[in-house]
PDB file of N, CA and C in Angstrom:
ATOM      1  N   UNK A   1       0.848  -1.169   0.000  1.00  0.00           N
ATOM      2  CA  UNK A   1       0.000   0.000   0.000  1.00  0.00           C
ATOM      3  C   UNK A   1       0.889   1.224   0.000  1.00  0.00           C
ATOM      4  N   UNK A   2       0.605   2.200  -0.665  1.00  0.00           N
ATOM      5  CA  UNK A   2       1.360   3.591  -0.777  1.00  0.00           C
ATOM      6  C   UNK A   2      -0.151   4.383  -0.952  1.00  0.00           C
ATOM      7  N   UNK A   3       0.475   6.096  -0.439  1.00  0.00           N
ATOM      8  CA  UNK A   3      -0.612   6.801  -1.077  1.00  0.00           C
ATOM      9  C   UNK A   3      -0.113   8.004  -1.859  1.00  0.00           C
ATOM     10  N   UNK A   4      -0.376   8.429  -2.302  1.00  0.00           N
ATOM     11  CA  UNK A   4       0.004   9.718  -3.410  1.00  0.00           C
ATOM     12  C   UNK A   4      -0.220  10.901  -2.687  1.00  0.00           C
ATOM     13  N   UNK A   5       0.419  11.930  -2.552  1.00  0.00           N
ATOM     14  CA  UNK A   5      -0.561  13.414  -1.833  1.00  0.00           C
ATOM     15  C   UNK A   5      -0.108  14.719  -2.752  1.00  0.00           C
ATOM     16  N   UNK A   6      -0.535  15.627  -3.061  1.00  0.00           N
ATOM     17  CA  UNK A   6       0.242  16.785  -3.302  1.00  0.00           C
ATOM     18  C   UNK A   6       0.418  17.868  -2.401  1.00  0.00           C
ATOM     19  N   UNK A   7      -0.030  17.158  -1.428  1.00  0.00           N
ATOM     20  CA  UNK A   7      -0.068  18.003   0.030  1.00  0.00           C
ATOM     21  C   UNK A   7       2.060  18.628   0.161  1.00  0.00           C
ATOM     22  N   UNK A   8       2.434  19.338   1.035  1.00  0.00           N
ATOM     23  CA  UNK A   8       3.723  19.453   1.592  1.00  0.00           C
ATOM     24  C   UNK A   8       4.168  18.631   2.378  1.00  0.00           C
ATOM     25  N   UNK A   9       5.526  18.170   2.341  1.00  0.00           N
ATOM     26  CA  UNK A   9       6.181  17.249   3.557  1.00  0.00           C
ATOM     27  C   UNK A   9       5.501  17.247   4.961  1.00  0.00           C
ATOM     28  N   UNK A  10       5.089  18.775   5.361  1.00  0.00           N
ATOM     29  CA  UNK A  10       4.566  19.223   6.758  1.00  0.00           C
ATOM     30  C   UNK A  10       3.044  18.080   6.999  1.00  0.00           C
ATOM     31  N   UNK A  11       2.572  18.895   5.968  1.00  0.00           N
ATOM     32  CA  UNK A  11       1.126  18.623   5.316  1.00  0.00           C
ATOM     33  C   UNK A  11       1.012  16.826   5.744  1.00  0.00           C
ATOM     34  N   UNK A  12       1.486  16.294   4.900  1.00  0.00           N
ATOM     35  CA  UNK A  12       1.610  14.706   4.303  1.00  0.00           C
ATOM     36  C   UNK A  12       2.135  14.248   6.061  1.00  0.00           C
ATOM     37  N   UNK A  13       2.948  15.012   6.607  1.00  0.00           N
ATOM     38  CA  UNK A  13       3.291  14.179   8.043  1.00  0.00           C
ATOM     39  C   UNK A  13       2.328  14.052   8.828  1.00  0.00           C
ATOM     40  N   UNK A  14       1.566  15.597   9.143  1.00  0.00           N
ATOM     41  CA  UNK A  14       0.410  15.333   9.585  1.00  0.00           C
ATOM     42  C   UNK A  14      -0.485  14.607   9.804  1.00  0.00           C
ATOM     43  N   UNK A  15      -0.962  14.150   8.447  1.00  0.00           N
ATOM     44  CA  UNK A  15      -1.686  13.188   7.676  1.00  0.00           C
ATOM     45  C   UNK A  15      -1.432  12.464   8.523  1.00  0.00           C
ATOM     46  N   UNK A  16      -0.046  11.403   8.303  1.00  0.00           N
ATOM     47  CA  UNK A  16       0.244  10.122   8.913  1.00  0.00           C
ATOM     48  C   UNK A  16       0.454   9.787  10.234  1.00  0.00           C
ATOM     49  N   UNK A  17       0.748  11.874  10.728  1.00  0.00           N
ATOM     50  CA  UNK A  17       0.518  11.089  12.512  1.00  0.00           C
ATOM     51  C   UNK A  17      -1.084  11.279  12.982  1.00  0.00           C
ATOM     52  N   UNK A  18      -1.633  11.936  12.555  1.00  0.00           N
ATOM     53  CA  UNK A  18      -2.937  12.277  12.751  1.00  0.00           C
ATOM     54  C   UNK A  18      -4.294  10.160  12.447  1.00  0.00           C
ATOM     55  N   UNK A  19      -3.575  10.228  11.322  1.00  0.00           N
ATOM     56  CA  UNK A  19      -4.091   8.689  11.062  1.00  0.00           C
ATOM     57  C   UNK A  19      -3.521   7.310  11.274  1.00  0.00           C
ATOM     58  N   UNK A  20      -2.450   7.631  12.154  1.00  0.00           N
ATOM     59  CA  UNK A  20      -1.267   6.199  12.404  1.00  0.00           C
ATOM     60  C   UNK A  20      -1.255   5.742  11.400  1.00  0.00           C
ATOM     61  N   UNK A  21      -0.546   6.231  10.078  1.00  0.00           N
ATOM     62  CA  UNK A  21      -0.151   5.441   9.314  1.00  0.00           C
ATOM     63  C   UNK A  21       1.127   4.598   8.993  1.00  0.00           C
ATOM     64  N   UNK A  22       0.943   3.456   8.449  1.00  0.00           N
ATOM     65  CA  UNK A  22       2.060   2.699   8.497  1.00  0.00           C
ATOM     66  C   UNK A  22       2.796   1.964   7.379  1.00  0.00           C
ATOM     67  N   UNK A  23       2.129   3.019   6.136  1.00  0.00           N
ATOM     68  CA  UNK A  23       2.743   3.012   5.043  1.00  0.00           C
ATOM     69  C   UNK A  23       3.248   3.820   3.965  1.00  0.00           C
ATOM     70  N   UNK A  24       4.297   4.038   2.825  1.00  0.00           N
ATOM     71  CA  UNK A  24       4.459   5.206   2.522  1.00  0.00           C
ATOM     72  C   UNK A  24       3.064   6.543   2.231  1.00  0.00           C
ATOM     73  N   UNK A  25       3.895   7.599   2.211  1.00  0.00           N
ATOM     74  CA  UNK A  25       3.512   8.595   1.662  1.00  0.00           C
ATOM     75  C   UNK A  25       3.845   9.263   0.718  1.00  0.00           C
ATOM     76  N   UNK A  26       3.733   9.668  -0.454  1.00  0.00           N
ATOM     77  CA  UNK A  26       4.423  10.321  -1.203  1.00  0.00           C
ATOM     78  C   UNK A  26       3.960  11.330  -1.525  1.00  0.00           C
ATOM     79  N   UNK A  27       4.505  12.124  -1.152  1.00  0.00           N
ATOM     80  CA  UNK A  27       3.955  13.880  -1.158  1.00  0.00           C
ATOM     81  C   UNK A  27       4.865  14.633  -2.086  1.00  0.00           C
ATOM     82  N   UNK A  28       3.803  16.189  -2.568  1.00  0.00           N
ATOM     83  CA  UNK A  28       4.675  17.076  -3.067  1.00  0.00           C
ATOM     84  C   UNK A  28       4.514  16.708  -4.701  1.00  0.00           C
ATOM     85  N   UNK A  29       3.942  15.860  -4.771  1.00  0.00           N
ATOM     86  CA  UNK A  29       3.653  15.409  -6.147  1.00  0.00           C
ATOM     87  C   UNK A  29       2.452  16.301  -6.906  1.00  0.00           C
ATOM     88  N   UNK A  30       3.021  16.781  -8.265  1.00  0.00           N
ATOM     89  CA  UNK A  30       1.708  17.624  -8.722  1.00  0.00           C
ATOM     90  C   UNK A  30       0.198  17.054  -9.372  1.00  0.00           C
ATOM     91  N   UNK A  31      -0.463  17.539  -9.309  1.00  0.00           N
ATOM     92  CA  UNK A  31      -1.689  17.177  -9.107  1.00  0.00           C
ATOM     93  C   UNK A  31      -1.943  17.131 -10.876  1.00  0.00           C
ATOM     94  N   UNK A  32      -1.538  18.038 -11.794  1.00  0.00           N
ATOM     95  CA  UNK A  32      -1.958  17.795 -13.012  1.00  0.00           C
ATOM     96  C   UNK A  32      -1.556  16.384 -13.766  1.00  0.00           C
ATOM     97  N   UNK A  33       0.378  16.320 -12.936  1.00  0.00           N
ATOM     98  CA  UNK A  33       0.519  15.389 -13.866  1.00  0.00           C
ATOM     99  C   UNK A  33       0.296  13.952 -13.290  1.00  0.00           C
ATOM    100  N   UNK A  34      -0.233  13.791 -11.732  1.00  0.00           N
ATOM    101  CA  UNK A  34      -0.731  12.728 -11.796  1.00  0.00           C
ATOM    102  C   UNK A  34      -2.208  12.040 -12.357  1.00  0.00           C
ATOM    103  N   UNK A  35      -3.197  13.261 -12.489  1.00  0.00           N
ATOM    104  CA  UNK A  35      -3.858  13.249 -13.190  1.00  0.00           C
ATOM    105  C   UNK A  35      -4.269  12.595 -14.985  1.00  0.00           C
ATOM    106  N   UNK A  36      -2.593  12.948 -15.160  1.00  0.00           N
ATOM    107  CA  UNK A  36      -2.659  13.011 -16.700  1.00  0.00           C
ATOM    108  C   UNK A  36      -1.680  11.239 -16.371  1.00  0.00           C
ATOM    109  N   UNK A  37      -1.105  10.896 -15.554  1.00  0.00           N
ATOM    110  CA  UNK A  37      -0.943   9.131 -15.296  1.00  0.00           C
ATOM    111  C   UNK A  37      -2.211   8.471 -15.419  1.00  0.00           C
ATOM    112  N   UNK A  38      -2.420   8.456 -14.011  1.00  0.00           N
ATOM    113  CA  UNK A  38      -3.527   7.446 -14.006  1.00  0.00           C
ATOM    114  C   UNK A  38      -4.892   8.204 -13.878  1.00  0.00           C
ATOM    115  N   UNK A  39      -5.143   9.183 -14.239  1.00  0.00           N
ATOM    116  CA  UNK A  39      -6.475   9.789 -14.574  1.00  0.00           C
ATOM    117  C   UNK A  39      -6.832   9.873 -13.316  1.00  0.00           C
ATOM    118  N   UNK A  40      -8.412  10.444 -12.987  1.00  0.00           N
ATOM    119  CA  UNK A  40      -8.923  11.014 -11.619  1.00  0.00           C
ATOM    120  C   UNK A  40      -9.535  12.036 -11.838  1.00  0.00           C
ATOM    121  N   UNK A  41      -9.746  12.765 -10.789  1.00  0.00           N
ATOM    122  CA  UNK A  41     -10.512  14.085 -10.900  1.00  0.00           C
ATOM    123  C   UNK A  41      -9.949  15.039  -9.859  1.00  0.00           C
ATOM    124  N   UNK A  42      -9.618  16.345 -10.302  1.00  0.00           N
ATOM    125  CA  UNK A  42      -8.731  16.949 -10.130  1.00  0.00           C
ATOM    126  C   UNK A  42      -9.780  18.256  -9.419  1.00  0.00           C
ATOM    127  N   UNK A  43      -9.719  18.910  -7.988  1.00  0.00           N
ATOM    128  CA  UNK A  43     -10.240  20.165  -8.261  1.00  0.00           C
ATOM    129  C   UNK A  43      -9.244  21.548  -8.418  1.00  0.00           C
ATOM    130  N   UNK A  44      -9.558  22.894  -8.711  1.00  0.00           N
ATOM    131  CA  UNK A  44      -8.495  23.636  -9.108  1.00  0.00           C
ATOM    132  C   UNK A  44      -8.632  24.911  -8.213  1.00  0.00           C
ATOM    133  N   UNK A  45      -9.510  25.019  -7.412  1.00  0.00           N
ATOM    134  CA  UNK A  45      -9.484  26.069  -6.561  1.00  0.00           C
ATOM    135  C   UNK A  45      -9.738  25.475  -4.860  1.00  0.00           C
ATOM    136  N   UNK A  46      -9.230  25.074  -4.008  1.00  0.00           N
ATOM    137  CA  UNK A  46      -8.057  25.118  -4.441  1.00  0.00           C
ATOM    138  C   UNK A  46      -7.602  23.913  -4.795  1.00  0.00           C
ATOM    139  N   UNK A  47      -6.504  23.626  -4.807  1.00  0.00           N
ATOM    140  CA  UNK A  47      -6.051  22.980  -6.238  1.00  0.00           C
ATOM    141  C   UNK A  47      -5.608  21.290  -4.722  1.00  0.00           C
ATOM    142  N   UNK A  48      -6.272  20.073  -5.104  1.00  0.00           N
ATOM    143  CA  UNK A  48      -6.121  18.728  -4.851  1.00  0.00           C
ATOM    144  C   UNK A  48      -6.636  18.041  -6.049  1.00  0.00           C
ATOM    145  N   UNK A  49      -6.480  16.699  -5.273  1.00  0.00           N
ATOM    146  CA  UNK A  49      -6.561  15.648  -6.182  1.00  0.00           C
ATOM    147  C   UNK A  49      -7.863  15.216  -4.927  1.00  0.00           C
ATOM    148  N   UNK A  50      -8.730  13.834  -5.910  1.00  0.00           N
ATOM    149  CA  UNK A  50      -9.944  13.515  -4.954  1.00  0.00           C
ATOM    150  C   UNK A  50      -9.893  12.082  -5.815  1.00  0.00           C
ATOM    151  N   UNK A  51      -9.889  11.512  -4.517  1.00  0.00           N
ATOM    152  CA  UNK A  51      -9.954   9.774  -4.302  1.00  0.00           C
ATOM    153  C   UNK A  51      -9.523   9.465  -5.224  1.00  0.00           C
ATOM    154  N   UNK A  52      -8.206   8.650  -5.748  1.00  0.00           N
ATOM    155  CA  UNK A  52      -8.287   7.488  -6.595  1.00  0.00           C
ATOM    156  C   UNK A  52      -7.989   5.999  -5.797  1.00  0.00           C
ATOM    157  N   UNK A  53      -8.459   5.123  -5.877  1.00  0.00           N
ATOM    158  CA  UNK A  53      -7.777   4.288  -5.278  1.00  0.00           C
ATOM    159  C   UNK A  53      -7.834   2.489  -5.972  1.00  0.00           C
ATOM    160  N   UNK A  54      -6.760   2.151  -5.882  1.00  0.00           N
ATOM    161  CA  UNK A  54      -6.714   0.858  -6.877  1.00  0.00           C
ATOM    162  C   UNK A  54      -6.201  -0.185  -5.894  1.00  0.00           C
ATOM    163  N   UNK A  55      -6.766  -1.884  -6.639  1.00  0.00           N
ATOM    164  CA  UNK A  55      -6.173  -2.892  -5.994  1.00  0.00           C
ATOM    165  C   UNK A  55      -5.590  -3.449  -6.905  1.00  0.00           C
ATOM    166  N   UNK A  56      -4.345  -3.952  -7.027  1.00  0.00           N
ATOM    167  CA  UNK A  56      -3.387  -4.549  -7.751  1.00  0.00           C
ATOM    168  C   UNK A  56      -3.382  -6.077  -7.748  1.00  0.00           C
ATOM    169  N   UNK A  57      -3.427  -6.546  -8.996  1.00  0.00           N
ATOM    170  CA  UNK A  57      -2.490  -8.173  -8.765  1.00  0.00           C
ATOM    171  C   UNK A  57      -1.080  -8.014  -8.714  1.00  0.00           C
ATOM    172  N   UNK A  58      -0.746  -9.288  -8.042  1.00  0.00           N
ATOM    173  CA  UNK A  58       0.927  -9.308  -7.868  1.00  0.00           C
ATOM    174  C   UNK A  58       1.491  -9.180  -9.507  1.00  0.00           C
ATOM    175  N   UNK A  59       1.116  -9.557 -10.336  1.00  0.00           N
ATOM    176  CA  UNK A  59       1.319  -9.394 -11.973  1.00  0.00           C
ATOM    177  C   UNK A  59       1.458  -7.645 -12.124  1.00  0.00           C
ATOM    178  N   UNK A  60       0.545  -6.890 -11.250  1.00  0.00           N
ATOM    179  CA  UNK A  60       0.722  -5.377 -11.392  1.00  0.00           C
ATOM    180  C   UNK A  60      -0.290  -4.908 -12.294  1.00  0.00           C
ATOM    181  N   UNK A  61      -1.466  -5.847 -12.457  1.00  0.00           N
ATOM    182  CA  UNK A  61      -2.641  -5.657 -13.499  1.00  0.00           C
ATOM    183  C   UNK A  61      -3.866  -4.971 -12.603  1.00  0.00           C
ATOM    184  N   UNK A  62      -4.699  -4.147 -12.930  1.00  0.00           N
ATOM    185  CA  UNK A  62      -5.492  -3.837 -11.759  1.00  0.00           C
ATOM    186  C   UNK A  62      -6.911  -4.457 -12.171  1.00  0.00           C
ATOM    187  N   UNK A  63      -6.978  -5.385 -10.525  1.00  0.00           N
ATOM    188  CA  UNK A  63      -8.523  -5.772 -10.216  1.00  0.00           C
ATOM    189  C   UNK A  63      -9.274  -5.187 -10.189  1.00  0.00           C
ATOM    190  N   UNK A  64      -8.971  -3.801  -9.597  1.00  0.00           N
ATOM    191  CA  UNK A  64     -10.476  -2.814  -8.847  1.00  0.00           C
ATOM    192  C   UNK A  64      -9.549  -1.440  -8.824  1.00  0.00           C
ATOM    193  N   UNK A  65     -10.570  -0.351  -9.634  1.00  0.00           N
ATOM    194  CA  UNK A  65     -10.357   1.125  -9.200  1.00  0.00           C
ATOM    195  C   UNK A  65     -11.795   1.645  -9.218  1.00  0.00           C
ATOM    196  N   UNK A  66     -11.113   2.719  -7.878  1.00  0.00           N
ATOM    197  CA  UNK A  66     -12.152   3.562  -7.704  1.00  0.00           C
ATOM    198  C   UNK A  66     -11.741   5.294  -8.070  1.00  0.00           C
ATOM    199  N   UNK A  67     -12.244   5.490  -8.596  1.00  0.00           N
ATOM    200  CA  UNK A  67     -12.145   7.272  -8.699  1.00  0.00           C
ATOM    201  C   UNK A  67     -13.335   7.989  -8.172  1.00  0.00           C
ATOM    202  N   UNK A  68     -13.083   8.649  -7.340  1.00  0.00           N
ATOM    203  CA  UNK A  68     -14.461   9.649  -6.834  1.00  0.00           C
ATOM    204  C   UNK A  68     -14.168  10.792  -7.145  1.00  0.00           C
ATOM    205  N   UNK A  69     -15.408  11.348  -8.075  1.00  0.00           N
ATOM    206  CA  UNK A  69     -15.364  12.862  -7.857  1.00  0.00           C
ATOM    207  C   UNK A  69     -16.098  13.747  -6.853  1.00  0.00           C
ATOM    208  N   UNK A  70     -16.224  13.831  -5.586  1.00  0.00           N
ATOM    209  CA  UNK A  70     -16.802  13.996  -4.317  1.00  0.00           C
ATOM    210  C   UNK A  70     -16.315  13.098  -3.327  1.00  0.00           C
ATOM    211  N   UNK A  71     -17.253  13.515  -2.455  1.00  0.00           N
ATOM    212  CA  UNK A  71     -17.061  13.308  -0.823  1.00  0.00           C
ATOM    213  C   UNK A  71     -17.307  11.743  -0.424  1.00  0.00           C
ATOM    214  N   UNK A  72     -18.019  10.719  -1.329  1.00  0.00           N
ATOM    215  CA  UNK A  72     -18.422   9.334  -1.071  1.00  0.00           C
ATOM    216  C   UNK A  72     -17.806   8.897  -2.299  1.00  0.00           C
ATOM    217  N   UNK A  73     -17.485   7.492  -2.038  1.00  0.00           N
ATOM    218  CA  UNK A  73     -17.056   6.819  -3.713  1.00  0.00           C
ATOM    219  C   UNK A  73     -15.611   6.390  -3.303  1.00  0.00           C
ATOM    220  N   UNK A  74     -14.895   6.036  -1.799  1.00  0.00           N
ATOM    221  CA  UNK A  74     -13.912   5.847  -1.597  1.00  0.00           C
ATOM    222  C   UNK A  74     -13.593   4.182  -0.585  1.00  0.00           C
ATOM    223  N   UNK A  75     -12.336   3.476  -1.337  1.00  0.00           N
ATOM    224  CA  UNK A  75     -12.415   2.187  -0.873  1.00  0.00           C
ATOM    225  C   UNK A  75     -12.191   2.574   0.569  1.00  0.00           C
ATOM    226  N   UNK A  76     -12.627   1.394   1.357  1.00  0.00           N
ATOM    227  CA  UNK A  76     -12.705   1.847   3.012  1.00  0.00           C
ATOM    228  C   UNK A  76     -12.059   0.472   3.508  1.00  0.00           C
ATOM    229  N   UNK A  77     -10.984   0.995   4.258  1.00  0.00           N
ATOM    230  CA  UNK A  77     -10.215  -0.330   4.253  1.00  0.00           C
ATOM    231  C   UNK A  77     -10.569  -1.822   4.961  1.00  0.00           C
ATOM    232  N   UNK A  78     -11.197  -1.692   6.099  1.00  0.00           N
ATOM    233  CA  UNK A  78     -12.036  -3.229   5.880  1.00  0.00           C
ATOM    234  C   UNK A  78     -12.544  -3.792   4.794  1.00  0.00           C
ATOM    235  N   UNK A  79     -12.994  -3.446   4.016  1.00  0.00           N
ATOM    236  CA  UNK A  79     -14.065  -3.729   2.978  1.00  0.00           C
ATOM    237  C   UNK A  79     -12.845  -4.365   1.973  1.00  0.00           C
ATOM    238  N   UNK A  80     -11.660  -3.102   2.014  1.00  0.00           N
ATOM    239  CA  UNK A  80     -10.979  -3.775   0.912  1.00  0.00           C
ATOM    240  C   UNK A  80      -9.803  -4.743   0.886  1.00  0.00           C
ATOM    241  N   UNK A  81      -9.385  -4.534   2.231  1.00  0.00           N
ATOM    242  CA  UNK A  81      -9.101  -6.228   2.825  1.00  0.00           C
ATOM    243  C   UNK A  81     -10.021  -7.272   2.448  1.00  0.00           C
ATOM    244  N   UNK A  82     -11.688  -6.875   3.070  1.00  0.00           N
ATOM    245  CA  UNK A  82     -12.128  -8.219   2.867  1.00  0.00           C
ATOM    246  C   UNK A  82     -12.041  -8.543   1.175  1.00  0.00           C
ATOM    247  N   UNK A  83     -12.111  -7.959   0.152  1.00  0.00           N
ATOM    248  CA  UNK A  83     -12.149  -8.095  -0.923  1.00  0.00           C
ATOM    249  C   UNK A  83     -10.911  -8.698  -1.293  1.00  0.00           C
ATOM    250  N   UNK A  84      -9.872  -8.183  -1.030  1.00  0.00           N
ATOM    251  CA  UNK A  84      -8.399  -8.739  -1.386  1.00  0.00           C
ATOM    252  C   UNK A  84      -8.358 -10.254  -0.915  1.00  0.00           C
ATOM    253  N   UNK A  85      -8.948 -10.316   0.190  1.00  0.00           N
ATOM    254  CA  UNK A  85      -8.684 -11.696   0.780  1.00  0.00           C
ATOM    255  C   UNK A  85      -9.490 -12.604   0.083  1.00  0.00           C
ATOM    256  N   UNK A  86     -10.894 -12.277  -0.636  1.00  0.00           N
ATOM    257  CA  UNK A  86     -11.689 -12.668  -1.564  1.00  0.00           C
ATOM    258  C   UNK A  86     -10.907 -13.253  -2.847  1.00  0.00           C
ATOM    259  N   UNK A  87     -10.848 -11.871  -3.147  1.00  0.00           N
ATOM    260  CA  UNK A  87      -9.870 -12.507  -4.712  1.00  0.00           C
ATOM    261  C   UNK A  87      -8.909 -13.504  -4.526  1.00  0.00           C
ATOM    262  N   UNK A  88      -8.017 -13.528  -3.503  1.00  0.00           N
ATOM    263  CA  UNK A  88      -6.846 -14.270  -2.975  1.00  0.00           C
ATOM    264  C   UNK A  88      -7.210 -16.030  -2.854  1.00  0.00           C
ATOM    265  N   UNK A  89      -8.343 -15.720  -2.479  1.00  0.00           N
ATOM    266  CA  UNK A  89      -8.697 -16.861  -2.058  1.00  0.00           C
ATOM    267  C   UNK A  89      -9.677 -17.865  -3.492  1.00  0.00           C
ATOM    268  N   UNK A  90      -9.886 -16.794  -4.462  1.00  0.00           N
ATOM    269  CA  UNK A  90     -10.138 -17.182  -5.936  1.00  0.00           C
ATOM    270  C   UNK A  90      -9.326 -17.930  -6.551  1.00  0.00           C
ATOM    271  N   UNK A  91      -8.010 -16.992  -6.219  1.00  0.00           N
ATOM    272  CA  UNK A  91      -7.213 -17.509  -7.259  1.00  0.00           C
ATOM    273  C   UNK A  91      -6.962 -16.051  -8.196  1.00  0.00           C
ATOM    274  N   UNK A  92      -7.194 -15.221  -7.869  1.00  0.00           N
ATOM    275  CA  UNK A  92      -7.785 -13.847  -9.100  1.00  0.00           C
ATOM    276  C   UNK A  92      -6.520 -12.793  -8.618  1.00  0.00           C
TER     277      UNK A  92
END
Protein backbone atom coordinates (compact mmCIF):
# COMPACT_ATOMS: atom_id res chain seq x y z
CA UNK A 1 0.00 0.00 0.00
CA UNK A 2 1.36 3.59 -0.78
CA UNK A 3 -0.61 6.80 -1.08
CA UNK A 4 0.00 9.72 -3.41
CA UNK A 5 -0.56 13.41 -1.83
CA UNK A 6 0.24 16.79 -3.30
CA UNK A 7 -0.07 18.00 0.03
CA UNK A 8 3.72 19.45 1.59
CA UNK A 9 6.18 17.25 3.56
CA UNK A 10 4.57 19.22 6.76
CA UNK A 11 1.13 18.62 5.32
CA UNK A 12 1.61 14.71 4.30
CA UNK A 13 3.29 14.18 8.04
CA UNK A 14 0.41 15.33 9.59
CA UNK A 15 -1.69 13.19 7.68
CA UNK A 16 0.24 10.12 8.91
CA UNK A 17 0.52 11.09 12.51
CA UNK A 18 -2.94 12.28 12.75
CA UNK A 19 -4.09 8.69 11.06
CA UNK A 20 -1.27 6.20 12.40
CA UNK A 21 -0.15 5.44 9.31
CA UNK A 22 2.06 2.70 8.50
CA UNK A 23 2.74 3.01 5.04
CA UNK A 24 4.46 5.21 2.52
CA UNK A 25 3.51 8.59 1.66
CA UNK A 26 4.42 10.32 -1.20
CA UNK A 27 3.96 13.88 -1.16
CA UNK A 28 4.67 17.08 -3.07
CA UNK A 29 3.65 15.41 -6.15
CA UNK A 30 1.71 17.62 -8.72
CA UNK A 31 -1.69 17.18 -9.11
CA UNK A 32 -1.96 17.79 -13.01
CA UNK A 33 0.52 15.39 -13.87
CA UNK A 34 -0.73 12.73 -11.80
CA UNK A 35 -3.86 13.25 -13.19
CA UNK A 36 -2.66 13.01 -16.70
CA UNK A 37 -0.94 9.13 -15.30
CA UNK A 38 -3.53 7.45 -14.01
CA UNK A 39 -6.47 9.79 -14.57
CA UNK A 40 -8.92 11.01 -11.62
CA UNK A 41 -10.51 14.08 -10.90
CA UNK A 42 -8.73 16.95 -10.13
CA UNK A 43 -10.24 20.16 -8.26
CA UNK A 44 -8.49 23.64 -9.11
CA UNK A 45 -9.48 26.07 -6.56
CA UNK A 46 -8.06 25.12 -4.44
CA UNK A 47 -6.05 22.98 -6.24
CA UNK A 48 -6.12 18.73 -4.85
CA UNK A 49 -6.56 15.65 -6.18
CA UNK A 50 -9.94 13.52 -4.95
CA UNK A 51 -9.95 9.77 -4.30
CA UNK A 52 -8.29 7.49 -6.60
CA UNK A 53 -7.78 4.29 -5.28
CA UNK A 54 -6.71 0.86 -6.88
CA UNK A 55 -6.17 -2.89 -5.99
CA UNK A 56 -3.39 -4.55 -7.75
CA UNK A 57 -2.49 -8.17 -8.76
CA UNK A 58 0.93 -9.31 -7.87
CA UNK A 59 1.32 -9.39 -11.97
CA UNK A 60 0.72 -5.38 -11.39
CA UNK A 61 -2.64 -5.66 -13.50
CA UNK A 62 -5.49 -3.84 -11.76
CA UNK A 63 -8.52 -5.77 -10.22
CA UNK A 64 -10.48 -2.81 -8.85
CA UNK A 65 -10.36 1.13 -9.20
CA UNK A 66 -12.15 3.56 -7.70
CA UNK A 67 -12.15 7.27 -8.70
CA UNK A 68 -14.46 9.65 -6.83
CA UNK A 69 -15.36 12.86 -7.86
CA UNK A 70 -16.80 14.00 -4.32
CA UNK A 71 -17.06 13.31 -0.82
CA UNK A 72 -18.42 9.33 -1.07
CA UNK A 73 -17.06 6.82 -3.71
CA UNK A 74 -13.91 5.85 -1.60
CA UNK A 75 -12.42 2.19 -0.87
CA UNK A 76 -12.70 1.85 3.01
CA UNK A 77 -10.21 -0.33 4.25
CA UNK A 78 -12.04 -3.23 5.88
CA UNK A 79 -14.07 -3.73 2.98
CA UNK A 80 -10.98 -3.78 0.91
CA UNK A 81 -9.10 -6.23 2.83
CA UNK A 82 -12.13 -8.22 2.87
CA UNK A 83 -12.15 -8.09 -0.92
CA UNK A 84 -8.40 -8.74 -1.39
CA UNK A 85 -8.68 -11.70 0.78
CA UNK A 86 -11.69 -12.67 -1.56
CA UNK A 87 -9.87 -12.51 -4.71
CA UNK A 88 -6.85 -14.27 -2.98
CA UNK A 89 -8.70 -16.86 -2.06
CA UNK A 90 -10.14 -17.18 -5.94
CA UNK A 91 -7.21 -17.51 -7.26
CA UNK A 92 -7.79 -13.85 -9.10
Amino acid sequence: MVALSVDSEEDAQKMVDRHKLTFPVLYGLNAREIVATIGGYINEEPLYLHPSGFILRQNGTIVLLVQSSGAIGRLVANDTLGLIQHYQEQGK
